[in-house]
C-alpha atoms as a PDB file:
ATOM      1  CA  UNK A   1      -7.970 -10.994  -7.375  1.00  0.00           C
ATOM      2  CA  UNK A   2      -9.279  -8.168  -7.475  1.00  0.00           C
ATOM      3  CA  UNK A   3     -12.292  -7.581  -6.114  1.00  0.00           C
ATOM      4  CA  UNK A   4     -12.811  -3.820  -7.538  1.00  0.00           C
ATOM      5  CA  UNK A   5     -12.547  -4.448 -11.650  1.00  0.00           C
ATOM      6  CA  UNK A   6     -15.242  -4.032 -14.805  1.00  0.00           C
ATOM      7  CA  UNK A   7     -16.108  -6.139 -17.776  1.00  0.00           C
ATOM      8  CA  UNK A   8     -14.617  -3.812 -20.554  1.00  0.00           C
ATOM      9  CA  UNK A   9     -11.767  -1.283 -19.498  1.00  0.00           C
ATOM     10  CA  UNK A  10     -12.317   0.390 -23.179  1.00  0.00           C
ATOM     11  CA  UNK A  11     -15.462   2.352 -21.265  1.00  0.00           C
ATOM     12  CA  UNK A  12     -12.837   4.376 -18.953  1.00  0.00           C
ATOM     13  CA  UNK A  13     -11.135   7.469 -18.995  1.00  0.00           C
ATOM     14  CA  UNK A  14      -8.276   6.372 -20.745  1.00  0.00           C
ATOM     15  CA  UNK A  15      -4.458   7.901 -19.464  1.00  0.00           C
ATOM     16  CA  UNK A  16      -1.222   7.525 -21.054  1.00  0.00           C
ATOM     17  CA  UNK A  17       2.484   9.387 -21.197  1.00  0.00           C
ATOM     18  CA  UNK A  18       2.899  12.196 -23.739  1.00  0.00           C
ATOM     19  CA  UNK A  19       5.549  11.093 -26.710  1.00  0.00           C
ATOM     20  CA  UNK A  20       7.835  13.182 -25.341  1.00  0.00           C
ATOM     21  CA  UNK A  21       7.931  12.269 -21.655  1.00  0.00           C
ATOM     22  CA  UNK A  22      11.327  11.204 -19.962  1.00  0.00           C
ATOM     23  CA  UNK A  23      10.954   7.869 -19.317  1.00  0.00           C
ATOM     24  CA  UNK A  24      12.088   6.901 -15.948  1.00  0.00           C
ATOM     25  CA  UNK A  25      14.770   4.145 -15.733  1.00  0.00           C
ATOM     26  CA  UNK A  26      14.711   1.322 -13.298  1.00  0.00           C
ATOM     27  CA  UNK A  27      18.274   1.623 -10.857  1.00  0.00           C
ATOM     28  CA  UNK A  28      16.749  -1.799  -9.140  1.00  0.00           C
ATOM     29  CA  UNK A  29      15.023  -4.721  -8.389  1.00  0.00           C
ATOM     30  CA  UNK A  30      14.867  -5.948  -5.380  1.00  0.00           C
ATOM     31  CA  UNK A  31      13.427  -9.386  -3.957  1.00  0.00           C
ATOM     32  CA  UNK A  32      10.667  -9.080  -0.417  1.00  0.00           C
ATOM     33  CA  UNK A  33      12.052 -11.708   2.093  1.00  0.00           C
ATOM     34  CA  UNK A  34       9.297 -13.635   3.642  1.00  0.00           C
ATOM     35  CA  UNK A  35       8.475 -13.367   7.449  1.00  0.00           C
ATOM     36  CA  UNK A  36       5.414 -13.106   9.834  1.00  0.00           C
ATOM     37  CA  UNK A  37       3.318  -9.692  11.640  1.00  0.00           C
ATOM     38  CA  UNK A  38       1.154  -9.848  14.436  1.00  0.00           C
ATOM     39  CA  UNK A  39      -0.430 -13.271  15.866  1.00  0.00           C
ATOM     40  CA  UNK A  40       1.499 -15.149  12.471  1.00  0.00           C
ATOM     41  CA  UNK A  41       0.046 -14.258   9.982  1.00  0.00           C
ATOM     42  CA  UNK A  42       2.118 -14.465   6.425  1.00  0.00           C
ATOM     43  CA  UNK A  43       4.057 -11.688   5.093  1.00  0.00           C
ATOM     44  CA  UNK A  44       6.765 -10.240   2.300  1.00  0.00           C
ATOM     45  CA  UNK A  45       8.685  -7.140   3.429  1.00  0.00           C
ATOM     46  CA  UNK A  46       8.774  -5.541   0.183  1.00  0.00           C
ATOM     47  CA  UNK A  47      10.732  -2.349   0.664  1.00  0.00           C
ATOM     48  CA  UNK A  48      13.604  -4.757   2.455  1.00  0.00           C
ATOM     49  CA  UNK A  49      17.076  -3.673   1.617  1.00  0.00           C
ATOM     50  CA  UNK A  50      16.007  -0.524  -0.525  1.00  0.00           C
ATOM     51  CA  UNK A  51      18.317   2.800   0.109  1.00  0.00           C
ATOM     52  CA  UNK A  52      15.663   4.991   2.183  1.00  0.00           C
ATOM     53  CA  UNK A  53      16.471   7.769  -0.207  1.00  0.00           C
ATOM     54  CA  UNK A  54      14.347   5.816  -2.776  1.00  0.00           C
ATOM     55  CA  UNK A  55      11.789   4.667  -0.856  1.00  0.00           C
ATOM     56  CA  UNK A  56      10.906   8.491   0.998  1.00  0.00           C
ATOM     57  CA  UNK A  57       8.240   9.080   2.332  1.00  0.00           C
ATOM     58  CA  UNK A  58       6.896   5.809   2.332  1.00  0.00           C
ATOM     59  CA  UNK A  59       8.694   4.038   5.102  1.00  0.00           C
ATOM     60  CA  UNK A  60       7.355   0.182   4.192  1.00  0.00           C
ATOM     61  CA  UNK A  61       4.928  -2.191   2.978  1.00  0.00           C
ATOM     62  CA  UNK A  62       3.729  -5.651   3.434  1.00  0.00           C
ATOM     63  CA  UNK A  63       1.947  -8.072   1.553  1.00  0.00           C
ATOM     64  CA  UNK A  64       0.161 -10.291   3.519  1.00  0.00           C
ATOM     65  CA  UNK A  65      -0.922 -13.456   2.213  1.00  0.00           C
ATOM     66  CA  UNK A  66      -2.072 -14.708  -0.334  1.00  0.00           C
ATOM     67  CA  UNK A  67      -2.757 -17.525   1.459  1.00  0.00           C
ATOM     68  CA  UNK A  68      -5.610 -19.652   1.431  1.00  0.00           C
ATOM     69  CA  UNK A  69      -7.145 -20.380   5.266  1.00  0.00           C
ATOM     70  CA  UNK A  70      -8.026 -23.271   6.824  1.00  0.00           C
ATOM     71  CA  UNK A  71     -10.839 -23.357   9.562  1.00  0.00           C
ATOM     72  CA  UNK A  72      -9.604 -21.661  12.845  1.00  0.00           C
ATOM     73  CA  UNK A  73      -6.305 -20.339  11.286  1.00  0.00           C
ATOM     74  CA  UNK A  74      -6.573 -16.639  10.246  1.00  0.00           C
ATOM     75  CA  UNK A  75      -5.098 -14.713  12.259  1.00  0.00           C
ATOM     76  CA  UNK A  76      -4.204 -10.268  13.038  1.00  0.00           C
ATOM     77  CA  UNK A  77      -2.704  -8.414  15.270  1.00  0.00           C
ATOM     78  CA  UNK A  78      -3.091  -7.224  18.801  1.00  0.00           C
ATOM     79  CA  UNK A  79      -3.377  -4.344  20.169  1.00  0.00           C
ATOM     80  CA  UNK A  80      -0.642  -1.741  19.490  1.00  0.00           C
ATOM     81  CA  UNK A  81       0.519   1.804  19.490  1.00  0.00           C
ATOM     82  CA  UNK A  82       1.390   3.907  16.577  1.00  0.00           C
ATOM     83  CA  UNK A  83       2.857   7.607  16.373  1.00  0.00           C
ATOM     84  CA  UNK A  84       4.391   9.488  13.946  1.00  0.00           C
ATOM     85  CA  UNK A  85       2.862   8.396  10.654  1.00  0.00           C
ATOM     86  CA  UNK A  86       0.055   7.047   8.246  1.00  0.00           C
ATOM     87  CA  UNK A  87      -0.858   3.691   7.833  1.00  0.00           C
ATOM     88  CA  UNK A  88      -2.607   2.018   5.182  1.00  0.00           C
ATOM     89  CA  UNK A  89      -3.888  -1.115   4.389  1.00  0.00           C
ATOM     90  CA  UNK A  90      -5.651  -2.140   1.342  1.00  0.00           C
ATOM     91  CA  UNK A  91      -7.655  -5.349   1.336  1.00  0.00           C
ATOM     92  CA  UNK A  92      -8.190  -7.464  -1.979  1.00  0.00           C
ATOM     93  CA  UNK A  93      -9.493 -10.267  -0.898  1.00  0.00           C
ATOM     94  CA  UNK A  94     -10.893 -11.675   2.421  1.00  0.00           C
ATOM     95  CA  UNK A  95     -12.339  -9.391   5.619  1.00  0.00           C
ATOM     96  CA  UNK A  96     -10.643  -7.540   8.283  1.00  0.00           C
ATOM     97  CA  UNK A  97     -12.076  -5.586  11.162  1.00  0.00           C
ATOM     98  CA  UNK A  98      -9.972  -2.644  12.153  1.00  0.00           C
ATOM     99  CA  UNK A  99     -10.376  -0.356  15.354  1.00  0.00           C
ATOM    100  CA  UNK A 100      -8.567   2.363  17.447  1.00  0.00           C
ATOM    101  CA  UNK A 101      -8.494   3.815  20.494  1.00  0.00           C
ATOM    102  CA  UNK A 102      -9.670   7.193  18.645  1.00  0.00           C
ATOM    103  CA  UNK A 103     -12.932   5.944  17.811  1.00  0.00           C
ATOM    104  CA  UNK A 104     -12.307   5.462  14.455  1.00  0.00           C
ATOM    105  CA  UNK A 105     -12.546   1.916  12.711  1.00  0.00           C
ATOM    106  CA  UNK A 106     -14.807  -0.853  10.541  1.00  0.00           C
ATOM    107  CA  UNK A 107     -14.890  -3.483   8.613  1.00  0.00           C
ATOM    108  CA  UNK A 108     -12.892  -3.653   5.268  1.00  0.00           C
ATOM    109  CA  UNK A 109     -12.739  -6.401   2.509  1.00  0.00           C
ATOM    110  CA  UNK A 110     -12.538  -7.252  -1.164  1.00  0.00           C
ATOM    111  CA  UNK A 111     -10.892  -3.718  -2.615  1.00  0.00           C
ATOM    112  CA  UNK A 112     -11.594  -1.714   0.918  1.00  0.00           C
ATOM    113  CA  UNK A 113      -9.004   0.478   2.075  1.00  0.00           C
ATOM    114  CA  UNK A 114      -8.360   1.855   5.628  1.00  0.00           C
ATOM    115  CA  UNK A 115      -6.259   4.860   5.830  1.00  0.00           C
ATOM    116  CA  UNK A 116      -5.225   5.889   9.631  1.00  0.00           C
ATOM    117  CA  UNK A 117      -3.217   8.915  10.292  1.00  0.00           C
ATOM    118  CA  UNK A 118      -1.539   7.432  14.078  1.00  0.00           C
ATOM    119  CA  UNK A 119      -0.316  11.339  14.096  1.00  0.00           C
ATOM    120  CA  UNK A 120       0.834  12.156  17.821  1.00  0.00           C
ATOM    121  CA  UNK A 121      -0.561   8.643  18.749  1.00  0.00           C
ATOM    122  CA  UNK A 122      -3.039   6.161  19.277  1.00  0.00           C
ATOM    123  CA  UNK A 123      -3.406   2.220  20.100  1.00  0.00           C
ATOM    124  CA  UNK A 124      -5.354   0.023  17.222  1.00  0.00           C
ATOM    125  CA  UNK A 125      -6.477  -3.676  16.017  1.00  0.00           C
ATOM    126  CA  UNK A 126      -6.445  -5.361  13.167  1.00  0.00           C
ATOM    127  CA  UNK A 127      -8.458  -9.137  12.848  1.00  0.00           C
ATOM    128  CA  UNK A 128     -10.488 -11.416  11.451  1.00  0.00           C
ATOM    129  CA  UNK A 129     -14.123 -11.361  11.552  1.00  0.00           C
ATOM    130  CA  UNK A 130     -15.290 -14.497  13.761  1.00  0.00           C
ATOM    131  CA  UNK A 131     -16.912 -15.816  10.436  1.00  0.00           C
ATOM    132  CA  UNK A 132     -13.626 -15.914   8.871  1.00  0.00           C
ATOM    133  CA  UNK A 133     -12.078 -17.905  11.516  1.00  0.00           C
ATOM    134  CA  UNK A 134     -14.956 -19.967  11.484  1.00  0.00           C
ATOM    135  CA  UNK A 135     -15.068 -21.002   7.824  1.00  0.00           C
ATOM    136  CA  UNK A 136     -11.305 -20.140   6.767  1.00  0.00           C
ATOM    137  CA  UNK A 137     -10.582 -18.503   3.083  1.00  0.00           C
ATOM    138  CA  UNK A 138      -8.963 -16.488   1.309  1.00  0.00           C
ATOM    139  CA  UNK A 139      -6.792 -13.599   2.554  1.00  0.00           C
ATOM    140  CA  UNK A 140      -4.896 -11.023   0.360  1.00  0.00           C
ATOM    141  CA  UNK A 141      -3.718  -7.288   0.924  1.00  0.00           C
ATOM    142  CA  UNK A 142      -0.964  -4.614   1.558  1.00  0.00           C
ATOM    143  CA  UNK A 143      -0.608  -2.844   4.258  1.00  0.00           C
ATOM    144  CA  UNK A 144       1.490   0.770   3.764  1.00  0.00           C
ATOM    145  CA  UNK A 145       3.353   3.135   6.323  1.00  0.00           C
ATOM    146  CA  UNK A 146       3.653   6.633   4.865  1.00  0.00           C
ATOM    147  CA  UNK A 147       5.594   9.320   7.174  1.00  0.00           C
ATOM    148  CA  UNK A 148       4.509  12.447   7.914  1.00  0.00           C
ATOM    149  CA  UNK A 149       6.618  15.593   7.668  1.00  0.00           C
ATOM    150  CA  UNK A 150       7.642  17.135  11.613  1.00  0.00           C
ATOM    151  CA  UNK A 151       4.946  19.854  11.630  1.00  0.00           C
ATOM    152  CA  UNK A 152       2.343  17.114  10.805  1.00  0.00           C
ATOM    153  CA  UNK A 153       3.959  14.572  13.257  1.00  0.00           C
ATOM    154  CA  UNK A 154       1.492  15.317  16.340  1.00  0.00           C
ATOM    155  CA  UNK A 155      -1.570  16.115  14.530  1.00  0.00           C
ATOM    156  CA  UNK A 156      -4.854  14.789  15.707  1.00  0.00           C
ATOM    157  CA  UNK A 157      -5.101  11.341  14.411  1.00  0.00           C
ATOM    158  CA  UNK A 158      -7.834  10.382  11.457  1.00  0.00           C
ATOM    159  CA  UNK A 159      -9.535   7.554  10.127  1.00  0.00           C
ATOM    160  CA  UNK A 160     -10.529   7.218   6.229  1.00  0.00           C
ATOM    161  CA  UNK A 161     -12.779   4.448   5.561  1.00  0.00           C
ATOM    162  CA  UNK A 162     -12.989   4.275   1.609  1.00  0.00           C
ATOM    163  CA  UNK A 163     -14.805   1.618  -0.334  1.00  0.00           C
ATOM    164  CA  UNK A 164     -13.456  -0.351  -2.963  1.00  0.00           C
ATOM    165  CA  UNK A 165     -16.184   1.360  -5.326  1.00  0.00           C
ATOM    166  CA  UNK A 166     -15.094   4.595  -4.589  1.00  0.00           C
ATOM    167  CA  UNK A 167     -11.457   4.226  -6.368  1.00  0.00           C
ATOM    168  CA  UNK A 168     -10.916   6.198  -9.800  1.00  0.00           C
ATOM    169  CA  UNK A 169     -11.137   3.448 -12.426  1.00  0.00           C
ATOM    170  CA  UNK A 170      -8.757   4.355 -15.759  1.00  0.00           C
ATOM    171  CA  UNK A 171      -7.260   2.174 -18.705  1.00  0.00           C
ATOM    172  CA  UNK A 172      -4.823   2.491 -21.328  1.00  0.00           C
ATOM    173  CA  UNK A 173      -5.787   3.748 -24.314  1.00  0.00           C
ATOM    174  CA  UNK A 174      -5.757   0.066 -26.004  1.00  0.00           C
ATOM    175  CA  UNK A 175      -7.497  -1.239 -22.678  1.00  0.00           C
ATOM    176  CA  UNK A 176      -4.404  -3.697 -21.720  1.00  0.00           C
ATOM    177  CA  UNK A 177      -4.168  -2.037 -18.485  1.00  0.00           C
ATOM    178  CA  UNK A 178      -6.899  -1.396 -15.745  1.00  0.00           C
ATOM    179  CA  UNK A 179      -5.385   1.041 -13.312  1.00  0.00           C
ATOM    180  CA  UNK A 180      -7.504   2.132  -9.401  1.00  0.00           C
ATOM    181  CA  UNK A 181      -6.093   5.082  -8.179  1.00  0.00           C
ATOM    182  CA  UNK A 182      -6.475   4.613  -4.739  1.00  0.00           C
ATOM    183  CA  UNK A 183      -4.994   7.947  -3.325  1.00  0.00           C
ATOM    184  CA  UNK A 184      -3.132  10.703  -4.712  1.00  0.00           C
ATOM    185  CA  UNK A 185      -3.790  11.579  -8.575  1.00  0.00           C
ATOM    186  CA  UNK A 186      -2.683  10.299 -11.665  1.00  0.00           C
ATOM    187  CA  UNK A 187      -3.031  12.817 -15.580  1.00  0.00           C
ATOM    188  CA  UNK A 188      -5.838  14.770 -13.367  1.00  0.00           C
ATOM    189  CA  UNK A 189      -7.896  12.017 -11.987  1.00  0.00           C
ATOM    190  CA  UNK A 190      -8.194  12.067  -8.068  1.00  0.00           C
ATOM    191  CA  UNK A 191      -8.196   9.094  -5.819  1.00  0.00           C
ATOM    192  CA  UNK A 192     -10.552   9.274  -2.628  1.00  0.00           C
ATOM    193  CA  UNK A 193      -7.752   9.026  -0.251  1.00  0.00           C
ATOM    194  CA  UNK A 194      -6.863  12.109   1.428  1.00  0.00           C
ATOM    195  CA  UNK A 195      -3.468  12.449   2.110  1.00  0.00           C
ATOM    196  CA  UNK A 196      -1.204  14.759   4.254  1.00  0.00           C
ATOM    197  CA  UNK A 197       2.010  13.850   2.812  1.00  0.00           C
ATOM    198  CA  UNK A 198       1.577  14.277  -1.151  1.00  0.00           C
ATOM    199  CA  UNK A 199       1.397  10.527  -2.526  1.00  0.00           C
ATOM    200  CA  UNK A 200       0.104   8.908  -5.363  1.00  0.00           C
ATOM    201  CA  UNK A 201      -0.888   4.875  -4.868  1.00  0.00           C
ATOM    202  CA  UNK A 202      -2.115   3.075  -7.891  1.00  0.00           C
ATOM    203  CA  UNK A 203      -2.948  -0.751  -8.304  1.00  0.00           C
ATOM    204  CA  UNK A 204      -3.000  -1.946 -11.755  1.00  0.00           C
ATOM    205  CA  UNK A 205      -4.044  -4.937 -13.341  1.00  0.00           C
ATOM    206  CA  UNK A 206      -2.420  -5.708 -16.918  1.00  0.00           C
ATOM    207  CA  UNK A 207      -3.216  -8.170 -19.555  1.00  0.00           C
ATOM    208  CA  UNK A 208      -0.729 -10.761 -20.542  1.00  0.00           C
ATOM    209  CA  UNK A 209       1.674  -9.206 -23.350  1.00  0.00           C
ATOM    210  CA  UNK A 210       0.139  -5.479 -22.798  1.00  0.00           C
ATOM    211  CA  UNK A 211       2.227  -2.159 -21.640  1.00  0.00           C
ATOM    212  CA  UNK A 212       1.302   0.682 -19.788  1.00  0.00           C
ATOM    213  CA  UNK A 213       3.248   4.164 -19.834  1.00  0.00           C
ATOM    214  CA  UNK A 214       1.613   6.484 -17.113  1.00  0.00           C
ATOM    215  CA  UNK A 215       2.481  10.086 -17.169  1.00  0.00           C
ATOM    216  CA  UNK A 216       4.286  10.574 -13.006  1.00  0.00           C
ATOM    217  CA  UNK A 217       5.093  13.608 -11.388  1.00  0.00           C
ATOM    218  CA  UNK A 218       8.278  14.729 -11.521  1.00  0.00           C
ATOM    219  CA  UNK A 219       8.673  15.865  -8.314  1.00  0.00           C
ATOM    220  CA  UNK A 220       8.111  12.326  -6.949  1.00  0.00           C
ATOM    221  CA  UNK A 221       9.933   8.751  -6.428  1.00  0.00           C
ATOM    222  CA  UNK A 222       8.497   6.316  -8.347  1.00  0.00           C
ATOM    223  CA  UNK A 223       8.244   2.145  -7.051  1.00  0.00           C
ATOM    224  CA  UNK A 224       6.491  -0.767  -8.721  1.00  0.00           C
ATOM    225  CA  UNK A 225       5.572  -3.613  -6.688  1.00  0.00           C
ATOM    226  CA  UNK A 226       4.260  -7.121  -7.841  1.00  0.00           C
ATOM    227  CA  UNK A 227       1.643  -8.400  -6.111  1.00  0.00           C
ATOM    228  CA  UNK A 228       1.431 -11.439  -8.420  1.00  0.00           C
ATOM    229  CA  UNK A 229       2.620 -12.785 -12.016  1.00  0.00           C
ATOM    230  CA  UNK A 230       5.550 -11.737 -13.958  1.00  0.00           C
ATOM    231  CA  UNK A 231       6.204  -9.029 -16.554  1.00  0.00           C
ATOM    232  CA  UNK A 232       8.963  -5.879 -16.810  1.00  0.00           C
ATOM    233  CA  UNK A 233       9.804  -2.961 -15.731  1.00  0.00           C
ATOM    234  CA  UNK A 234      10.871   0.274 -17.621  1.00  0.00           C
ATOM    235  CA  UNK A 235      11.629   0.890 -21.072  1.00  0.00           C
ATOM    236  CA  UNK A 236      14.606  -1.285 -20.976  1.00  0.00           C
ATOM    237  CA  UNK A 237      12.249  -3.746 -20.264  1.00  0.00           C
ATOM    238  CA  UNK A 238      13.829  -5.376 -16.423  1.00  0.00           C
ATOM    239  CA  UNK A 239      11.984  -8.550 -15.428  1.00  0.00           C
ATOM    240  CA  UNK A 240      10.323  -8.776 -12.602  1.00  0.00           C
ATOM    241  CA  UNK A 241       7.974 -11.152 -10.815  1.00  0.00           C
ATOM    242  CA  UNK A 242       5.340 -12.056  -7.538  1.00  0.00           C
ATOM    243  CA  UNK A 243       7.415 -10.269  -4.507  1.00  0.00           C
ATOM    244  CA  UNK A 244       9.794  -7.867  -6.430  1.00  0.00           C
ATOM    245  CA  UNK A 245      10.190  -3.748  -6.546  1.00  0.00           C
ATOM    246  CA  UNK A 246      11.271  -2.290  -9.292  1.00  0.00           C
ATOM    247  CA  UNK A 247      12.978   1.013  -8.179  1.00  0.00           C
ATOM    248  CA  UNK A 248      12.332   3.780 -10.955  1.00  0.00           C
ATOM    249  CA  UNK A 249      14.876   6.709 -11.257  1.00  0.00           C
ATOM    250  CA  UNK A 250      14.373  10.693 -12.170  1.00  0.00           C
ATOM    251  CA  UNK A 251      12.165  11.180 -15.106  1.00  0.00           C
ATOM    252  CA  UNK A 252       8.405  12.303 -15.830  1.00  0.00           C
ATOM    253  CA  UNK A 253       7.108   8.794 -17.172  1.00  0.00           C
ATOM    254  CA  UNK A 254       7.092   4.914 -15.792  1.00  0.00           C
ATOM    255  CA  UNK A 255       6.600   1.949 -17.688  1.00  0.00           C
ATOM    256  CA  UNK A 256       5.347  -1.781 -17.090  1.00  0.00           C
ATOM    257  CA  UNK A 257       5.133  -5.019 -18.963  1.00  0.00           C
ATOM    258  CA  UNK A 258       3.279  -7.886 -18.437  1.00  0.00           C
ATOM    259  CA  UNK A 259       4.814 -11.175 -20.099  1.00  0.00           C
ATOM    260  CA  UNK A 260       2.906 -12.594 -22.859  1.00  0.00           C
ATOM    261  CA  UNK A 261       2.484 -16.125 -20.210  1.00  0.00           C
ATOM    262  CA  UNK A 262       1.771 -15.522 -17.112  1.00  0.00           C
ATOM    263  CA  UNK A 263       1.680 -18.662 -14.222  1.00  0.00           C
ATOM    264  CA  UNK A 264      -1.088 -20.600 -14.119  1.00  0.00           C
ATOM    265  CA  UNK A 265      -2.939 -19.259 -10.794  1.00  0.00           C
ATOM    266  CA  UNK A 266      -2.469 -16.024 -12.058  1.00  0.00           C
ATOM    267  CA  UNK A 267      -3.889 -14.896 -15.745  1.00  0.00           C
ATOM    268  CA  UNK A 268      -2.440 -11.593 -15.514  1.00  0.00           C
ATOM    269  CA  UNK A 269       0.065  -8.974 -13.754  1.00  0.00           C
ATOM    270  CA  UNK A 270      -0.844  -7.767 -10.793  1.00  0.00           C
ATOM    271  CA  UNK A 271       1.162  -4.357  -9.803  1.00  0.00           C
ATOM    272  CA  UNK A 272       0.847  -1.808  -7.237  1.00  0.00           C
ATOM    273  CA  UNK A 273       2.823   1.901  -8.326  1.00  0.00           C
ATOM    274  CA  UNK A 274       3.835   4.198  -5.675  1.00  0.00           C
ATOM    275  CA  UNK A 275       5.083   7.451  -5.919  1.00  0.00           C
ATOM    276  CA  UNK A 276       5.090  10.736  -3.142  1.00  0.00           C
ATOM    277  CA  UNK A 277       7.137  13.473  -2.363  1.00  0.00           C
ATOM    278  CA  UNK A 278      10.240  12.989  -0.455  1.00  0.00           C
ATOM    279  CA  UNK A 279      10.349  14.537   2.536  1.00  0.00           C
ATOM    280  CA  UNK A 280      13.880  14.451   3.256  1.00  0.00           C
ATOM    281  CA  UNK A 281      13.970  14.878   7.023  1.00  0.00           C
ATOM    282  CA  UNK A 282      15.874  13.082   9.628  1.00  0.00           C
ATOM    283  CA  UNK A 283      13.882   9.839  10.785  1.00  0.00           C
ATOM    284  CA  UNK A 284      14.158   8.109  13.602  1.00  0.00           C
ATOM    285  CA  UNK A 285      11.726   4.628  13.779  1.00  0.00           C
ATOM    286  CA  UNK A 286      11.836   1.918  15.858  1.00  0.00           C
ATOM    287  CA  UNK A 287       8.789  -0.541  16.292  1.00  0.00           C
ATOM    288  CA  UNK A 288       5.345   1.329  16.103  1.00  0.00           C
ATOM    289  CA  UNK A 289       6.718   5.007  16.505  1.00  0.00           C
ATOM    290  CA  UNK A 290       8.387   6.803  13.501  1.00  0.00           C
ATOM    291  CA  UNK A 291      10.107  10.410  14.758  1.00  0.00           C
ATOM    292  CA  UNK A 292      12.628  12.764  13.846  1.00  0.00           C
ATOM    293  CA  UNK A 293      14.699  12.060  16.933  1.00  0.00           C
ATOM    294  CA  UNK A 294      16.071   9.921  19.335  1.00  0.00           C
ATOM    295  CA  UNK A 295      14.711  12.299  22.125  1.00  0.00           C
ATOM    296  CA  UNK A 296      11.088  12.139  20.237  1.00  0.00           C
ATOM    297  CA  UNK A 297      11.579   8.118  20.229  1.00  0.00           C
ATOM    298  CA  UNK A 298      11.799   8.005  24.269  1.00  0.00           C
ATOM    299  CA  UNK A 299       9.449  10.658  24.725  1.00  0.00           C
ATOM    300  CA  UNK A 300       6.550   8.198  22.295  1.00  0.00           C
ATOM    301  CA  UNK A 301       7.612   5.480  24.372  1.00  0.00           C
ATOM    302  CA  UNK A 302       7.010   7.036  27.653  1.00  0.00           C
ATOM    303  CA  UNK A 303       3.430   8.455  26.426  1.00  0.00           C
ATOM    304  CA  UNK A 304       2.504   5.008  25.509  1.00  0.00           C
ATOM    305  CA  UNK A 305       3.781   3.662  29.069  1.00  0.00           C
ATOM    306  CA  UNK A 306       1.533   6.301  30.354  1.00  0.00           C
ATOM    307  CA  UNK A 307      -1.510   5.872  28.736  1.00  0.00           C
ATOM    308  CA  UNK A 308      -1.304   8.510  26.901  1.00  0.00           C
ATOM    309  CA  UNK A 309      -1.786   7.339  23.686  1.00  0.00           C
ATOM    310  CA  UNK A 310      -5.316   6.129  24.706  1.00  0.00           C
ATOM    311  CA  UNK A 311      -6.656   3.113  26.192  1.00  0.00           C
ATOM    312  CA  UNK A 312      -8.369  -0.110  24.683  1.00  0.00           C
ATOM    313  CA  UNK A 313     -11.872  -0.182  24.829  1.00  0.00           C
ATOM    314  CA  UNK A 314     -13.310  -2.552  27.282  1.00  0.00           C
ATOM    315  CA  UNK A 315     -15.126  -3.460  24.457  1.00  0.00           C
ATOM    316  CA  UNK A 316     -14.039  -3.527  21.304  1.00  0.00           C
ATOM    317  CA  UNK A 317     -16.463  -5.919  19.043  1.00  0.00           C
ATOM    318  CA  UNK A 318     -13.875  -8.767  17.912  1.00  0.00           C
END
């Protein structure tokens, strides 16, 4: 981990908070239970038990993995609707194949990131290339739901296949932190995702005893995740660890710290940021389908009953 990185982050654009930036302060840290998605494969809820208020518009996000595969074991999902909403899932290491009943899918792996708009609805799959099940290996990623506002809710849907090469690479100005904008922007610099609802998603790789202070938009939330090792969170410094969320408060800056030891399997801190624009609707989700309503709930249901959310292929190359 990770696949997308370069030999000397000194060569990058370099970003950091102005001295006089509020610094956001962290009102929590929570801990992801573990559980299972799909056919059983591995994964931490990380948004569990967070006030929705914080976490708006992002709705939630898995980790899956990192677990190491033995022949015949890896394992995806089956075929399944979605309405109502984005999702996302960013691959760091291993393979997954990825289609939908729009047309719209591929093959991601090693810093890959499929974005799908579901908008007013669509069936999809995620798995395993067979050569994955054949040999076993490694398998790492996150997979995001971000909601769209009503008047975006029953758009056509979209697929975004971007390539780990394609993500803005950035530093710190001493080079302790390597930071991939994946979508959204961050002091200017413009990820390729497209996005409906305004978000900014950032993974960032920093060096045992280094700090990063990024310049964040006022206007949005503001979440740290750790994907692996230890370090802190906000000026006042909060620990943190593998499986935790820091929840940032009001303010135009964020902060993170990676502890001057990390474990042994992992020689730095591995941290995704999130921020977007809340958009402080009603929602109503249950299962694949995230609504404004109860009514618009049934009504998803019954168009997926129907058909009309599209049909699988007959077939679909897995």
């Amino acid at each position: 981990m990770p696949a997308v990185t370069v030999e000397n982050p000194l060569t990058l654009p370099k970003v950091a908070a102005s001295g006089d930036a509020a610094a956001r302060p962290v009102l929590a840290v929570t801990t992801a239970p573990s559980g299972f998605e799909g056919e059983g494969f591995p994964v931490r809820r990380a948004f569990a038990g967070i006030n929705y208020k914080y976490l708006d518009p992002f709705i939630m996000m898995d980790q899956m993995g990192e677990v190491e595969y033995a022949a015949g074991e890896p394992k995806g999902t089956p075929w399944h609707p979605h309405r109502g909403f984005e999702t996302v899932t960013y691959l760091i290491d291993g393979s997954f194949i990825h289609q939908d009943s729009n047309g719209g899918g591929g093959t991601i792996q090693n810093g890959d990131t499929q974005w799908m708009t579901a908008g007013s609805g669509l069936l999809h799959i995620e798995a395993p290339p067979e050569s994955l099940v054949m040999s076993g290996g490694l398998f790492h990623g996150l997979q995001l739901w971000v909601n769209l506002p009503k008047a975006d809710k029953m758009m056509d849907p979209r697929y975004q296949d971007i390539r780990g090469g394609q993500v803005q690479l950035l530093a710190s100005p001493d080079g302790g932190a390597l930071l991939r904008v994946i979508a959204g922007e961050l002091d200017g610099h413009e990820g390729p995702g497209i996005t409906h609802t305004p978000i900014t998603m950032i993974h960032a790789t920093v060096r045992p005893g280094a700090e990063v202070t990024l310049p964040w938009r006022e206007d949005f939330n503001g979440l740290a995740y750790v994907l692996a090792g230890r370090g802190s969170a906000g000026a006042e410094r909060r620990p943190v660890h593998m499986g935790q969320t820091a929840v940032f408060g009001a303010g135009s800056s964020l902060t993170v710290r990676a502890d001057e030891k990390q474990d042994g399997n992992t020689p730095d801190l591995e941290v995704v940021l999130l921020g977007g624009r809340p958009i402080r609707e009603p929602m109503a989700h249950y299962g694949p389908f995230v609504m404004n309503s109860q009514a618009e709930l049934k009504q998803a249901f019954e168009d997926f009953q129907a058909g009309r959310l599209g049909t699988v292929p007959a077939v679909h190359g897995m």
